[in-house]
Protein backbone atom coordinates (compact mmCIF):
# COMPACT_ATOMS: atom_id res chain seq x y z
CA UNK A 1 0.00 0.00 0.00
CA UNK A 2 1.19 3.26 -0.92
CA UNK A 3 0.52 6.76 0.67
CA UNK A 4 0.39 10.25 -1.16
CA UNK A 5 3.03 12.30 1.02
CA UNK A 6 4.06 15.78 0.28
CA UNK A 7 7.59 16.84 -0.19
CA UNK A 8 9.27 19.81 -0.96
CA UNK A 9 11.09 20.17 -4.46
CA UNK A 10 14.61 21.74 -5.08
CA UNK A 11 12.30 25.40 -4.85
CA UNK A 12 11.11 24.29 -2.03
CA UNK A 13 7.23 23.82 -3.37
CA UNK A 14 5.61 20.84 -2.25
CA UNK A 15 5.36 17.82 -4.15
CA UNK A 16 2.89 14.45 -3.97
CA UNK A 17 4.82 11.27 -3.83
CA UNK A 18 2.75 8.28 -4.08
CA UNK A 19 6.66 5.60 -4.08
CA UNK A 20 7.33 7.17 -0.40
CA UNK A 21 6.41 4.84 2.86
CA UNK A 22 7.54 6.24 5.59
CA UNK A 23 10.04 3.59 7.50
CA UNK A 24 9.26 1.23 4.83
CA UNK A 25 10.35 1.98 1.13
CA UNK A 26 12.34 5.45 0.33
CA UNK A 27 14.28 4.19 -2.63
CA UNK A 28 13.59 3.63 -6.10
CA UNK A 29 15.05 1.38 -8.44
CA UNK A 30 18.10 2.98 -9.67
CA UNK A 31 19.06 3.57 -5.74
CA UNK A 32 18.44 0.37 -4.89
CA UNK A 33 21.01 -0.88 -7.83
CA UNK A 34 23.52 1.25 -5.94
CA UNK A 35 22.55 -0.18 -2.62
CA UNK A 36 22.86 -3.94 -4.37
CA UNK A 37 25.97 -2.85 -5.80
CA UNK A 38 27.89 -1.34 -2.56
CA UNK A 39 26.62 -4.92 -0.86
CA UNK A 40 28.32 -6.71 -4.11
CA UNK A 41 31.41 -4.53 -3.42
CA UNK A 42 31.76 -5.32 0.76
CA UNK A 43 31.29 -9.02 0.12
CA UNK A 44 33.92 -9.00 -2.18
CA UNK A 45 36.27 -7.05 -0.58
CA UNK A 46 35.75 -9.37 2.86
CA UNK A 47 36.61 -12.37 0.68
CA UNK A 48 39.37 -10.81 -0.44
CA UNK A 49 40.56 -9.38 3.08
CA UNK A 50 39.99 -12.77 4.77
CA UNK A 51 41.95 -14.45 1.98
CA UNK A 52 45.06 -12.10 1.82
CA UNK A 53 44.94 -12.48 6.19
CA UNK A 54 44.90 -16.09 5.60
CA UNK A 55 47.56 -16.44 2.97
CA UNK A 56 49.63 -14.29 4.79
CA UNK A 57 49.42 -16.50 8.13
CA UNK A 58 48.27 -13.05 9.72
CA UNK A 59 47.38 -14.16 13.51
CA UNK A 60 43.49 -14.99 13.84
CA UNK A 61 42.80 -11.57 16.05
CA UNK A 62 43.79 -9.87 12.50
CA UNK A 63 40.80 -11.67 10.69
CA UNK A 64 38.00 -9.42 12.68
CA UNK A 65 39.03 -6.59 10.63
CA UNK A 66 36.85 -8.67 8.19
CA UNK A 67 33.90 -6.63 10.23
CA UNK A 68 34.39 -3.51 8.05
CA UNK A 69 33.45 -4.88 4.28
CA UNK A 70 31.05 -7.93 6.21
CA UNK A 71 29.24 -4.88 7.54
CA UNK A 72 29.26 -2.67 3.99
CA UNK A 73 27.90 -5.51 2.04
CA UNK A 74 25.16 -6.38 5.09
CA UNK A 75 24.29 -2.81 5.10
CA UNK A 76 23.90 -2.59 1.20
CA UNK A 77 22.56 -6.05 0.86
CA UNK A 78 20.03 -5.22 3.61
CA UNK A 79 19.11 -1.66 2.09
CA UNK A 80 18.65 -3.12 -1.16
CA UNK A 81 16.22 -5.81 -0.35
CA UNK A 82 14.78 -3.41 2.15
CA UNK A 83 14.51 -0.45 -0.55
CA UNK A 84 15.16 1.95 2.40
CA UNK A 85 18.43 3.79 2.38
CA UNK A 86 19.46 4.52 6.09
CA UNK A 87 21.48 7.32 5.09
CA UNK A 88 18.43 8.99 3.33
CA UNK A 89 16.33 8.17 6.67
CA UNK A 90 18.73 9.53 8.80
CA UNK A 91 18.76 12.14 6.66
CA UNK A 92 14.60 12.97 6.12
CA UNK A 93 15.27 12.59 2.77
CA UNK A 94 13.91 9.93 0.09
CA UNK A 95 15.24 9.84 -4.03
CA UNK A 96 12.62 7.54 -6.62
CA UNK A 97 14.02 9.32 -9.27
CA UNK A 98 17.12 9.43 -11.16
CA UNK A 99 20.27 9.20 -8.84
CA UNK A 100 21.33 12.29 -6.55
CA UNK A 101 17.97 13.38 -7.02
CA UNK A 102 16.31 14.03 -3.71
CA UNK A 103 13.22 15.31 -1.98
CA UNK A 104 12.63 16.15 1.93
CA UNK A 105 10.23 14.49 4.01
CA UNK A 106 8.53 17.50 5.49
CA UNK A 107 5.98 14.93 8.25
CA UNK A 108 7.30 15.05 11.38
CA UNK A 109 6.34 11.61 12.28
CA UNK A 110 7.28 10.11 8.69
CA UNK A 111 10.63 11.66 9.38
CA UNK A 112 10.88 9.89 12.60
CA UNK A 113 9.76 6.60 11.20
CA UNK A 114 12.68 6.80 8.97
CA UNK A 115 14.89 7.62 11.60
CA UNK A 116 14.02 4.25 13.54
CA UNK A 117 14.46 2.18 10.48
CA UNK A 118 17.91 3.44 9.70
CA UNK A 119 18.87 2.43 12.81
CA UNK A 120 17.33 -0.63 12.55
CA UNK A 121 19.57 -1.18 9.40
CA UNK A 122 22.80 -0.07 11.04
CA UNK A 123 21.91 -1.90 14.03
CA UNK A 124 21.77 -5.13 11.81
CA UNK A 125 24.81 -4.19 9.80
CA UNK A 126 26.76 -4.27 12.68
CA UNK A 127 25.61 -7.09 14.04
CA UNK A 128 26.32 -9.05 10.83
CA UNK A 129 29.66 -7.62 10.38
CA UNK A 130 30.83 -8.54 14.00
CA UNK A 131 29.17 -11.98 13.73
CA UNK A 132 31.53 -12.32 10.54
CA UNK A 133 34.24 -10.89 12.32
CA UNK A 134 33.68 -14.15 15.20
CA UNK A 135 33.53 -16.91 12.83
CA UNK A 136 36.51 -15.72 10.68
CA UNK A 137 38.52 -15.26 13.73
CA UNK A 138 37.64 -18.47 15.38
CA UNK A 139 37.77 -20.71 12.08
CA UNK A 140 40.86 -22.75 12.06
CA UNK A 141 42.03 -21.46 8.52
């Protein structure tokens, strides 16, 4: 279910935006590409990480640094199956449009809704990224 919510344009007139659900969907589809991609990008580079720590008999303590790109790709991964930017909802901000294109949530309560997801979403990135961090560091590689 969608809702009509009003925005303000670069001008600063308000706009109807029937996409927007506050704390639910504040991303279209070319953001969420972006969102998929940074996710494709953090797994990668925590395969690699883990690898070159491995190969390079660093001791296992070194392998929680893994938690950085485990916690990218869980927060784009997450964002992108979510299609709610936590940046944006920190932000009071949503983008359906064409990338860097942006309008402000002007609702009070939508704008708090948002807030509560995006910390739901960095919450859960973290926790994913540490819980990577534990298994790579107790794995006997």
């Amino acid at each position: 279910m969608t809702h009509a919510m009003f925005s303000t344009s670069r001008s600063g007139l308000p706009i109807a935006v029937v996409d927007y659900q506050p704390g639910v969907c504040n991303i279209g589809p070319e953001e969420i590409r972006r969102r998929r991609r940074a996710g494709h990008v953090g797994l990668v580079a925590a395969v690699v990480l883990l690898a070159v720590l491995v190969a390079v008999g660093a001791p296992p303590l070194a392998r929680a640094f893994v938690a950085i790109p485990a916690a990218v790709a869980a927060s784009g991964y997450l964002q992108a199956w979510l299609k709610f930017c936590a940046g944006f909802g920190s932000r009071g901000i949503f983008n359906f449009g064409q990338v860097g294109e942006t309008h402000e949530v002007i609702d009070a309560d939508a704008r708090a809704r948002d807030r509560s997801r995006a910390r739901q979403i960095g919450l859960a990135s973290l926790t994913i990224g540490v819980a990577v961090a534990i298994i790579a560091v107790l794995l006997p590689l």
